[in-house]
Protein backbone atom coordinates (compact mmCIF):
# COMPACT_ATOMS: atom_id res chain seq x y z
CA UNK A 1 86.70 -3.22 80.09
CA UNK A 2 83.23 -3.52 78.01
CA UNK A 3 83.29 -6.98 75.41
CA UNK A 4 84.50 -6.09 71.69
CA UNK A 5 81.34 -5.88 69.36
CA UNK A 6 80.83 -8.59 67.90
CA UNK A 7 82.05 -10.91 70.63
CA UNK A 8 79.58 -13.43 72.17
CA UNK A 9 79.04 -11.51 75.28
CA UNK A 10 78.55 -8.60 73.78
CA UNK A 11 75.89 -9.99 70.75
CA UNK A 12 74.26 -12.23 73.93
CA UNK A 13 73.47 -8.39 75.98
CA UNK A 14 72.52 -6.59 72.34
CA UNK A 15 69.68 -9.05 71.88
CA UNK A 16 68.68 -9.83 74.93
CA UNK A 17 66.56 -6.54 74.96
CA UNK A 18 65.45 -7.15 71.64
CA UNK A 19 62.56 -9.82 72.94
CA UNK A 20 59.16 -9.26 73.47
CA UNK A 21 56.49 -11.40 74.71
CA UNK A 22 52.70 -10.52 73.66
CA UNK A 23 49.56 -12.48 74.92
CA UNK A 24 47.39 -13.04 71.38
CA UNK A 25 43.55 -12.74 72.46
CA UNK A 26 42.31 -13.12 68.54
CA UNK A 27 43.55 -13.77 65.23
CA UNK A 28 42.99 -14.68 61.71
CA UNK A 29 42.18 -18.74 61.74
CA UNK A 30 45.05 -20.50 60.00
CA UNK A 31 45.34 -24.24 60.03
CA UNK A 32 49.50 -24.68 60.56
CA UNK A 33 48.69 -22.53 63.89
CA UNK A 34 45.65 -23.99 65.60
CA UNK A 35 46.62 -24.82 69.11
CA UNK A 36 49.51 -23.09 69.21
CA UNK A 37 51.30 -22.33 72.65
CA UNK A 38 54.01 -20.64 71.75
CA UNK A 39 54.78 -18.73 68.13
CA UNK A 40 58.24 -17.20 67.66
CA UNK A 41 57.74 -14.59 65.30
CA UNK A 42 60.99 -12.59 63.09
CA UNK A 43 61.29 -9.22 63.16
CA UNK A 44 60.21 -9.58 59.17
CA UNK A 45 56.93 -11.06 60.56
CA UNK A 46 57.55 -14.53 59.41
CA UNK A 47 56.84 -17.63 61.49
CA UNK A 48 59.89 -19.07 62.21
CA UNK A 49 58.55 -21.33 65.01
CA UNK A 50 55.46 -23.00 66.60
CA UNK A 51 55.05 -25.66 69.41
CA UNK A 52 51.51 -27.09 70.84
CA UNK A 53 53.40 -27.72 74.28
CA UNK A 54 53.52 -25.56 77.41
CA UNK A 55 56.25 -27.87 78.45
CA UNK A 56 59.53 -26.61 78.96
């Protein structure tokens, strides 16, 4: 039997696919991203987060 919509496994598959990692070779110089590592970008094109560690 498939997970109810809505229901955390179901949400959890539905946006799993929904992810995409780019490489950025060049872009327009703005200070609150120099040295960036990682940028997560919303699907509205918004910053939403940045970190300067390749950490994990």
């Amino acid at each position: 039997m498939s997970p109810a919509p809505g229901t955390a496994a179901n949400t959890d598959r539905e946006h799993r696919t929904r992810f995409t990692t780019a490489l950025v070779t060049a872009h327009d110089d703005h200070p609150d991203l120099r040295d960036a590592a990682e940028v997560l970008v919303r699907p509205d094109g918004h910053v939403a987060w940045v970190t300067r560690t390749t950490d994990p």
